[in-house]
Structure formats: structure tokens, C-alpha cells
N, C-alpha and C. Protein backbone atom coordinates (compact mmCIF):
# COMPACT_ATOMS: atom_id res chain seq x y z
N UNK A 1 -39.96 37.33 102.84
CA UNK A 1 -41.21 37.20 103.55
C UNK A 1 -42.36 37.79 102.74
N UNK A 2 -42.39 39.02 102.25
CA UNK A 2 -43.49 39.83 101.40
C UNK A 2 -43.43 39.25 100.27
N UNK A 3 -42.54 38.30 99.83
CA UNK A 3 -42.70 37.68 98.56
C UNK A 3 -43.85 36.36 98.69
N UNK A 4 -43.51 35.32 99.92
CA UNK A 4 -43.91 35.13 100.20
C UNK A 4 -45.65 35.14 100.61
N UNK A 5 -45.86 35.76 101.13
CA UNK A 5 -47.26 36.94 101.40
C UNK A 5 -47.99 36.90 99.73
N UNK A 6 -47.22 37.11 99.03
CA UNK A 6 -47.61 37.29 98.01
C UNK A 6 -47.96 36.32 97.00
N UNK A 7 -47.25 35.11 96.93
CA UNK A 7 -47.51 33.85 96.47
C UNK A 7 -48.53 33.51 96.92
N UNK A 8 -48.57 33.60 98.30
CA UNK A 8 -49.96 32.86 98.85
C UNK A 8 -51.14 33.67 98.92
N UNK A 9 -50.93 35.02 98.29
CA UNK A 9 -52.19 35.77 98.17
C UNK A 9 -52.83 35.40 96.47
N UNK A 10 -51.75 35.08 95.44
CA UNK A 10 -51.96 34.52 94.28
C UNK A 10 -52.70 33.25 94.53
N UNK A 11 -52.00 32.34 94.87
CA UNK A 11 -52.78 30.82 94.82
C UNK A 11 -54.29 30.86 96.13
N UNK A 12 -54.06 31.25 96.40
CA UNK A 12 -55.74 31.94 96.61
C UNK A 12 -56.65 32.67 96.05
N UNK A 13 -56.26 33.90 95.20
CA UNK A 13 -56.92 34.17 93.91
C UNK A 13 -57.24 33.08 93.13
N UNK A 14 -55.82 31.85 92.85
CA UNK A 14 -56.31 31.25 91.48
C UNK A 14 -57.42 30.30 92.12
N UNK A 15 -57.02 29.95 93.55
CA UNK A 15 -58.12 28.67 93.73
C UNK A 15 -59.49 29.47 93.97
N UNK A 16 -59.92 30.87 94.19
CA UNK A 16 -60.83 31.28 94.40
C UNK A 16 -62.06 31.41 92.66
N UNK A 17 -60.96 31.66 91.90
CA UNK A 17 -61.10 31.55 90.39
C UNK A 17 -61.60 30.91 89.84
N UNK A 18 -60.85 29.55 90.05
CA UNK A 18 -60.96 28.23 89.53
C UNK A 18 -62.42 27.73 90.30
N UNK A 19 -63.10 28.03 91.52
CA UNK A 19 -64.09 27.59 92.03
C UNK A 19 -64.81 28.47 91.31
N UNK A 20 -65.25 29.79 90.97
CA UNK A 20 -65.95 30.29 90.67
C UNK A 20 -66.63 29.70 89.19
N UNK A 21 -65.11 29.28 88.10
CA UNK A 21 -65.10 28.83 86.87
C UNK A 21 -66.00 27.66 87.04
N UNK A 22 -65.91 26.75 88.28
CA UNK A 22 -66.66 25.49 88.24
C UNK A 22 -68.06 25.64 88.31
N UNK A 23 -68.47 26.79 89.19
CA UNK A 23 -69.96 27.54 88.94
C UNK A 23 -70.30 27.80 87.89
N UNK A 24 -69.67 28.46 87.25
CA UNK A 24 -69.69 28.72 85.58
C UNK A 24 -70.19 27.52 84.87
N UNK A 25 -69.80 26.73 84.78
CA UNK A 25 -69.85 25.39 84.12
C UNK A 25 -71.04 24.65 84.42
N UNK A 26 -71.61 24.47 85.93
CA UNK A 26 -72.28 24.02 86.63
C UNK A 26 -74.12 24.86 85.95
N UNK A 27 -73.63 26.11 85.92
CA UNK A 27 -74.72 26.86 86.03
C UNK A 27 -75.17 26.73 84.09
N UNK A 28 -74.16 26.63 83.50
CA UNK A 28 -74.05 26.29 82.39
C UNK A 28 -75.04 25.05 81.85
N UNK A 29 -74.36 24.18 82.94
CA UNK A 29 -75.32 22.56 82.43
C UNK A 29 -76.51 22.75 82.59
N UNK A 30 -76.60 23.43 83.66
CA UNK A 30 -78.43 23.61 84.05
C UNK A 30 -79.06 25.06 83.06
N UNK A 31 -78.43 25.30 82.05
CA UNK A 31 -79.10 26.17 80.97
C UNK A 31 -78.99 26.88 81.76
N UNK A 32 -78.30 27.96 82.91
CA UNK A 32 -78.79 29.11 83.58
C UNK A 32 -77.52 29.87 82.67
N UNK A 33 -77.65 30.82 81.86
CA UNK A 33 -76.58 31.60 81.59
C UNK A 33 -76.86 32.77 82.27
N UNK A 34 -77.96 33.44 82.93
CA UNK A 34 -77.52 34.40 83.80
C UNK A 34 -76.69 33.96 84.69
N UNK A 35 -77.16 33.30 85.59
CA UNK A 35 -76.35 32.37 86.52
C UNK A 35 -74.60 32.44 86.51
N UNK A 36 -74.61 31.90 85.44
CA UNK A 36 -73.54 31.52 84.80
C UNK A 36 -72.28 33.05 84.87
N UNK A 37 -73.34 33.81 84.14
CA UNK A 37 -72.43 35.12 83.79
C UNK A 37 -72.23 35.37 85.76
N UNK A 38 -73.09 35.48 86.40
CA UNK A 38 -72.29 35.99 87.57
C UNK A 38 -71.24 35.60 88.25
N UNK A 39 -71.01 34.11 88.06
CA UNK A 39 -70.32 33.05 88.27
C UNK A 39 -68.76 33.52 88.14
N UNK A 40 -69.13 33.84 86.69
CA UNK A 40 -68.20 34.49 86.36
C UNK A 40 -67.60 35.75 86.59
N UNK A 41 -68.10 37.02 86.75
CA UNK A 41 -67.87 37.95 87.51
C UNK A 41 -67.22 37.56 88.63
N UNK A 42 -67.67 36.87 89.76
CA UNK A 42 -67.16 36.33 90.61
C UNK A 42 -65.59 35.81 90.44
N UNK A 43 -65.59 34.92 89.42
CA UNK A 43 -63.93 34.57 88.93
C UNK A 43 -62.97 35.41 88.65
N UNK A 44 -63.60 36.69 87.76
CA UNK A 44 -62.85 37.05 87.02
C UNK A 44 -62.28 38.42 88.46
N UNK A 45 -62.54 39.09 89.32
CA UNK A 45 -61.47 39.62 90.27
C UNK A 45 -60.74 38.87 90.56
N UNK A 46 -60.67 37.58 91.51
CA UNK A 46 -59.44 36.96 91.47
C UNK A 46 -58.73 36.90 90.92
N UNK A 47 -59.42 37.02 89.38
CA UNK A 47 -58.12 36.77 88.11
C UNK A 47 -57.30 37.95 88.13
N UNK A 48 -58.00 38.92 88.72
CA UNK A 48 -57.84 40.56 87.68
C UNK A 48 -56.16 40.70 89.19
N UNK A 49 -56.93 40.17 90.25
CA UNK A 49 -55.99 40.54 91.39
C UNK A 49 -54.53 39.39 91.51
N UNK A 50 -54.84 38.43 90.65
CA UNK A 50 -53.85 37.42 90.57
C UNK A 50 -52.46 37.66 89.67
N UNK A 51 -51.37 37.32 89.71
CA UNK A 51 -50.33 37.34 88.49
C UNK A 51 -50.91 36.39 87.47
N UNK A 52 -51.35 35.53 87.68
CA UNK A 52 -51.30 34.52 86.73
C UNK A 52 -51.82 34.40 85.72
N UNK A 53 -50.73 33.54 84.26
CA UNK A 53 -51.52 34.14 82.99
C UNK A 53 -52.78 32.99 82.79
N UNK A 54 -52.57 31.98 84.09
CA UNK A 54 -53.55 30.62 83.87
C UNK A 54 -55.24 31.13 83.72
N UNK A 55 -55.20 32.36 84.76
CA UNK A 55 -56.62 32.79 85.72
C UNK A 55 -57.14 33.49 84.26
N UNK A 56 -56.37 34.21 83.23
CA UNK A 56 -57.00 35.20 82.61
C UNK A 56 -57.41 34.31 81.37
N UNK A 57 -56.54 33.41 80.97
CA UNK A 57 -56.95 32.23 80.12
C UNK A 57 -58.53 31.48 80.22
N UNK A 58 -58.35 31.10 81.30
CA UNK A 58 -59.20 30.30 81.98
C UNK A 58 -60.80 31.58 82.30
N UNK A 59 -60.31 32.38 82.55
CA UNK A 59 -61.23 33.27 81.99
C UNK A 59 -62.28 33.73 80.66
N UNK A 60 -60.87 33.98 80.05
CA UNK A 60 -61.32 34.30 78.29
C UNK A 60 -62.39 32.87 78.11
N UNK A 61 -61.76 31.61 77.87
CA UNK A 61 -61.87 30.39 77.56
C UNK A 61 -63.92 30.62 78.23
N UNK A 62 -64.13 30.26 79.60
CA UNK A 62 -65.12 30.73 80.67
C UNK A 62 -66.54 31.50 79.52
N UNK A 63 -65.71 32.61 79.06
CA UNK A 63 -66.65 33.99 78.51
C UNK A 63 -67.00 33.44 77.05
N UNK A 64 -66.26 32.77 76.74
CA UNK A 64 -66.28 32.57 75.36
C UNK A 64 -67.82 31.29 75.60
N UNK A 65 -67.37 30.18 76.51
CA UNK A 65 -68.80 29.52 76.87
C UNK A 65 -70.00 30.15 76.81
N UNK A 66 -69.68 31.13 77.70
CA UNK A 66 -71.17 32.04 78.48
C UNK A 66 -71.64 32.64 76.92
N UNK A 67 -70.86 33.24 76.18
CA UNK A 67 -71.72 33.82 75.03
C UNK A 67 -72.34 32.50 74.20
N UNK A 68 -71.23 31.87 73.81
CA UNK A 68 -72.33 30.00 72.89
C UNK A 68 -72.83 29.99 73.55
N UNK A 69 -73.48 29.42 74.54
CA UNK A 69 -74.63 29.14 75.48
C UNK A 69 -75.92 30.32 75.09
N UNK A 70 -75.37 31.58 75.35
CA UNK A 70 -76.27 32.84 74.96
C UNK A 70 -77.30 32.90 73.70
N UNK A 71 -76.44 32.22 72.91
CA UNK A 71 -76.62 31.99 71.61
C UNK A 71 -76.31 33.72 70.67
N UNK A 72 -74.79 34.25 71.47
CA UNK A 72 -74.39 35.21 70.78
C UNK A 72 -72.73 34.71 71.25
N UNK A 73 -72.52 33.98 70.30
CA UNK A 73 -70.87 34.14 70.54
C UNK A 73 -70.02 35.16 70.27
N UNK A 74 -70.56 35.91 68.65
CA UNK A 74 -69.93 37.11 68.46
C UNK A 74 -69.74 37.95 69.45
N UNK A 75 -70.75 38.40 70.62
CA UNK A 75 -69.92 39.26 71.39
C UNK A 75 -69.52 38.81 72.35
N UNK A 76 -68.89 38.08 72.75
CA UNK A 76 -68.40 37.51 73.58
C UNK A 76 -66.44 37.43 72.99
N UNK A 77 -66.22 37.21 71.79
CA UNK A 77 -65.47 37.26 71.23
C UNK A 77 -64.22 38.56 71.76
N UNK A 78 -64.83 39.83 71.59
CA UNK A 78 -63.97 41.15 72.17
C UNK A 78 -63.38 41.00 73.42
N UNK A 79 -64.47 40.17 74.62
CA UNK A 79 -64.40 40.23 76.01
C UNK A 79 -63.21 39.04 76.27
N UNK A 80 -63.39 37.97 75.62
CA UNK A 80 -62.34 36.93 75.31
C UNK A 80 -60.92 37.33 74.99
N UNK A 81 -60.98 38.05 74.18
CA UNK A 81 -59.46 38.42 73.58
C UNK A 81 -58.36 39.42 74.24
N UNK A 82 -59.53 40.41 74.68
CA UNK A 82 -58.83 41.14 76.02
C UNK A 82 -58.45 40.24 77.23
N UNK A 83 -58.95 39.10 77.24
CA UNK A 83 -58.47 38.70 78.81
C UNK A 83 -57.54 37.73 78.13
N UNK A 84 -57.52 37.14 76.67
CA UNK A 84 -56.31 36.73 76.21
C UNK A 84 -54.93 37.57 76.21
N UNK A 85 -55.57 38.50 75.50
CA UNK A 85 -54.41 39.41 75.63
C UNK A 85 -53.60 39.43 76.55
N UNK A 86 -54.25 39.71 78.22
CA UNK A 86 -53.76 40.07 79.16
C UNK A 86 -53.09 38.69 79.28
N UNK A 87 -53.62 37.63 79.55
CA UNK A 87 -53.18 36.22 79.16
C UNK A 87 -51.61 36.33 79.42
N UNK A 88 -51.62 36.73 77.65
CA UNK A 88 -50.11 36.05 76.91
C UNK A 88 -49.31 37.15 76.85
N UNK A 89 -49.28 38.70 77.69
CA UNK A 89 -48.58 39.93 78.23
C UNK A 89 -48.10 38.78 79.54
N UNK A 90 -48.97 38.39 80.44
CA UNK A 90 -48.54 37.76 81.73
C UNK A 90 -47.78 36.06 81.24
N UNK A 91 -47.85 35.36 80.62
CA UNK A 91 -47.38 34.21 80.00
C UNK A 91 -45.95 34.63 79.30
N UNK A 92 -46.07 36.16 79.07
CA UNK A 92 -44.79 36.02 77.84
C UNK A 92 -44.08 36.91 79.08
N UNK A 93 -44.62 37.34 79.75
CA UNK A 93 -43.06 38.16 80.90
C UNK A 93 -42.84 37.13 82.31
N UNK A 94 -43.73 35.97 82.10
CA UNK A 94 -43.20 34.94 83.01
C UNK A 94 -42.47 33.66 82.58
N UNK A 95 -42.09 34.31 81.28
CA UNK A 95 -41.28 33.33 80.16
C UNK A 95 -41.96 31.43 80.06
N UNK A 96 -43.11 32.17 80.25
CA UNK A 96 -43.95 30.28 79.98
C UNK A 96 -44.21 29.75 78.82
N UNK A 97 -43.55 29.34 78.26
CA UNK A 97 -43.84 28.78 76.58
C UNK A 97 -44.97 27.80 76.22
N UNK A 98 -45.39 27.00 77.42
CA UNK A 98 -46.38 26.25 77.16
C UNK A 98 -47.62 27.36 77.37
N UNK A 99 -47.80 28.52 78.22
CA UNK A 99 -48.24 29.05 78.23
C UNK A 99 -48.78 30.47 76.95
N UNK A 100 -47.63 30.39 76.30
CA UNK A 100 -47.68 31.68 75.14
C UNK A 100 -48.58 30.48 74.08
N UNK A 101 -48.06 29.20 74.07
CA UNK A 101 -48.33 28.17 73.14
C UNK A 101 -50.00 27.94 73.05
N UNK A 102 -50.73 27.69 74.42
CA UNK A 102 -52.07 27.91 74.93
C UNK A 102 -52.79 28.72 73.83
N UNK A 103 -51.80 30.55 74.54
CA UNK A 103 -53.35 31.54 74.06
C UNK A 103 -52.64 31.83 72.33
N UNK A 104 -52.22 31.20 72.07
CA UNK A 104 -51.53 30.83 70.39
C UNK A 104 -52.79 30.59 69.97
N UNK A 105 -52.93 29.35 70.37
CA UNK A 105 -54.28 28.10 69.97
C UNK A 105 -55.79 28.93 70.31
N UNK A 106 -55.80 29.90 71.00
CA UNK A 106 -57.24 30.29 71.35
C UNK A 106 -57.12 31.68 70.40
N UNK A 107 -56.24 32.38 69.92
CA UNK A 107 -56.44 33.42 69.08
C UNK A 107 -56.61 32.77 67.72
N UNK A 108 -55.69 31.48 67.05
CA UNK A 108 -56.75 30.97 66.30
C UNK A 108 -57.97 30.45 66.46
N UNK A 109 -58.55 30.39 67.57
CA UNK A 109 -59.92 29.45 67.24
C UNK A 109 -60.53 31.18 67.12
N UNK A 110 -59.89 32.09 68.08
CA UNK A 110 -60.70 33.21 67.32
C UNK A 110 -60.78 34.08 66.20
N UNK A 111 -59.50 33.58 65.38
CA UNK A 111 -59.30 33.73 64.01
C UNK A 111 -58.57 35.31 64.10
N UNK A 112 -58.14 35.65 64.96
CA UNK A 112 -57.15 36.40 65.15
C UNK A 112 -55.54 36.11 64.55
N UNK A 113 -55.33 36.46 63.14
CA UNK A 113 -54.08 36.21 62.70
C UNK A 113 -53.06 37.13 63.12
N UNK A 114 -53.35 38.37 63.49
CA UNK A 114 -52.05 38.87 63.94
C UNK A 114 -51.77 38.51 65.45
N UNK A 115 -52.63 38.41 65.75
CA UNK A 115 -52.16 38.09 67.37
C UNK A 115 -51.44 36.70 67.30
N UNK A 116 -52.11 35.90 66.58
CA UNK A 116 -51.58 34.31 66.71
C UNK A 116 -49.98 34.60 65.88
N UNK A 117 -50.10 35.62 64.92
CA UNK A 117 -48.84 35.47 64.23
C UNK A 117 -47.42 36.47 65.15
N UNK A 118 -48.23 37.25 66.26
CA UNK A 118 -47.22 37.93 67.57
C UNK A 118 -47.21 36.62 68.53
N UNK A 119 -47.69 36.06 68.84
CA UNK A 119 -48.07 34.59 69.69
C UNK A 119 -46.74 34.03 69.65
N UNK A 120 -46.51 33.43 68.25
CA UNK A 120 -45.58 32.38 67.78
C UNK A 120 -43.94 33.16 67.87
N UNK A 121 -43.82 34.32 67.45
CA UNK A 121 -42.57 35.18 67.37
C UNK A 121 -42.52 34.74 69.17
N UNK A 122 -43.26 35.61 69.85
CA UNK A 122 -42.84 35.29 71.45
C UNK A 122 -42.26 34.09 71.52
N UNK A 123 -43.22 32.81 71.40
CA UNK A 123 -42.71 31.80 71.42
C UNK A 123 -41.34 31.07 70.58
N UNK A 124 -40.92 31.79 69.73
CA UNK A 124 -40.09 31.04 69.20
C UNK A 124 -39.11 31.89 69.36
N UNK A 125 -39.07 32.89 70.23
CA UNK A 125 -37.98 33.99 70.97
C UNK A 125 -37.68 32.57 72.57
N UNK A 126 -38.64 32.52 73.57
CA UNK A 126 -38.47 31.90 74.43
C UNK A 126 -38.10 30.29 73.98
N UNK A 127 -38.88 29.65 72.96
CA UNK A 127 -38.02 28.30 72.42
C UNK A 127 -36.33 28.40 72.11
N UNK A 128 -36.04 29.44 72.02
CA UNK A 128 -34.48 29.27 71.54
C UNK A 128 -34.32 28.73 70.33
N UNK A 129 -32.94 28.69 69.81
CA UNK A 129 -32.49 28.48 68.68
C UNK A 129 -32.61 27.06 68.32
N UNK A 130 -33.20 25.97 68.93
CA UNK A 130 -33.12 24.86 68.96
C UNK A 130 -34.34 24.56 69.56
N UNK A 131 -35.58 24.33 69.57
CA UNK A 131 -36.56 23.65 70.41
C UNK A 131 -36.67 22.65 70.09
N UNK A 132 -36.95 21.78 71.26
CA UNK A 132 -36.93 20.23 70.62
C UNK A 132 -37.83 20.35 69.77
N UNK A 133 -37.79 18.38 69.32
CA UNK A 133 -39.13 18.46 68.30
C UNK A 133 -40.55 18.40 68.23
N UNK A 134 -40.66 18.55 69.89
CA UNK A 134 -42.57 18.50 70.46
C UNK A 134 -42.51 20.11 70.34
N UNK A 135 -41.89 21.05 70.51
CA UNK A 135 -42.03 22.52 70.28
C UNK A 135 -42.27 22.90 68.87
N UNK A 136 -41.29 22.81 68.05
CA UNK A 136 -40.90 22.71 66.77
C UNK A 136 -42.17 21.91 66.40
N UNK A 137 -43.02 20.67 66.67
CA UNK A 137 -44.56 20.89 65.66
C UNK A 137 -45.88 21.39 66.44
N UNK A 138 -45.41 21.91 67.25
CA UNK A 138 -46.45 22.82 68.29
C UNK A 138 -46.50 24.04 67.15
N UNK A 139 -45.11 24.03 67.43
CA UNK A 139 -45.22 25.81 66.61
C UNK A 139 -45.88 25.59 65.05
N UNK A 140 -45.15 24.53 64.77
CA UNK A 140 -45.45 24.14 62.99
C UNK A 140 -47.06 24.02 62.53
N UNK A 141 -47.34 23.41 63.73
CA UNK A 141 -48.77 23.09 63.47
C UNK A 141 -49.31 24.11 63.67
N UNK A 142 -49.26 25.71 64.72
CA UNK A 142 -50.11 26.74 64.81
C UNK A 142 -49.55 27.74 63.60
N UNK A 143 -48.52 27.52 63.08
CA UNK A 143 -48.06 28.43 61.68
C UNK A 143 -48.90 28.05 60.26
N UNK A 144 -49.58 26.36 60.51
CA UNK A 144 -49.98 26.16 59.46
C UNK A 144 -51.69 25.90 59.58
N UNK A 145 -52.03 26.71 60.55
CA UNK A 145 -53.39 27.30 60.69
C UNK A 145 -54.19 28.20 60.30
């Protein structure tokens, strides 16, 4: 039952999240990046109160907008990687491989080589000794980034 309770206190975080993220975006088109940043604030407790490694992704991803838009991506970069981080800690102890695979791809776009190069070990711990061959050039292709 309390497990229960609990699932459905998650997928209400994420859908509370995910609406906030759409503000984000919204407030975005219309050039409001203050706007925008609160939008986000708004998202990001749900995330913080949620398990999920989707909310903190979807976060990072979110922040990383709000700073391009700013016309300062560099700092936006730190705030991104911490909520990656947290990300692919929650992705890699809920054994989600498409998920570790994700914030793989976003620590390279942030040019983070050790993280992307801890990324892939996770992942190719949870791929097993054998991943098919859509894993096997997932991985190939973020090793040769």
C-alpha cells in the first residue's frame, strides 16, 4: 500500500514537472527568460521530490536552454551537470540503460570526458557481456566522441 502511495506521489511530481518544463519553453518562445527561469524553479521541486532520473534530466536539459537564451550558456553549464549528475546516480541505481545512455550524450555535448567516460563503464556494466547490436553502436558511437 505505502509503496503504492508512493508511485503515485512520483507520477505527480513528474507530471507536475513536465508542466512546469512546458512553461519553460513557452516563456522561452516569447523571449521571456525571466519568466522562463521561474518556470523552472517551479519544475525543478517536483524533480528534487521525485525518484525519477527522467525529471532531473529533463531539468538539466530545461537550464541548459534558459542560459542560451540568456546569452550566457557558460553558466548555466555547472547547474546542468549537477542535475545530470543526480540524473545518472538515479538512472544507474534504477538499472535504466537507455537512461545512463541519455545523460552519456548530454555530458558530451557538455564536453565532460570523465563523466561521459564513468557514463559508458555504468552502461556497459548494466549492457552485460553481450548487448545487442543497437547497444553495442550506442555505446560505440559515444566512445568515439
Amino acid at each position: 500500500m505505502d509503496d503504492d502511495l508512493t508511485d503515485r506521489g512520483a507520477q505527480q511530481s513528474g507530471a507536475s514537472a513536465t508542466l512546469h518544463l512546458t512553461a519553460v519553453d513557452a516563456a522561452l518562445a516569447a523571449r521571456d527568460v525571466p519568466g522562463a527561469l521561474r518556470a523552472w524553479h517551479e519544475a525543478y521541486g517536483p524533480a528534487l521530490g521525485g525518484r525519477r532520473w527522467e525529471s532531473f534530466a529533463e531539468a538539466g536539459d530545461a537550464y541548459l536552454r534558459i542560459a542560451r537564451a540568456s546569452g550566457s550558456p557558460a553558466g548555466g553549464i555547472l547547474r546542468a551537470r549537477d542535475l545530470y549528475l543526480s540524473a545518472l546516480f538515479r538512472a544507474s541505481g534504477a538499472g535504466s540503460l537507455d537512461g545512463v545512455l541519455r545523460l552519456a550524450s548530454a555530458f558530451v555535448e557538455l564536453g565532460d570526458d570523465e563523466v561521459v567516460t564513468h557514463s559508458l563503464r555504468i552502461a556497459r556494466r548494466l549492457a552485460g557481456a553481450n548487448p545487442d547490436p543497437e547497444i553495442r553502436a550506442r555505446l560505440d558511437t559515444l566512445q568515439g566522441l
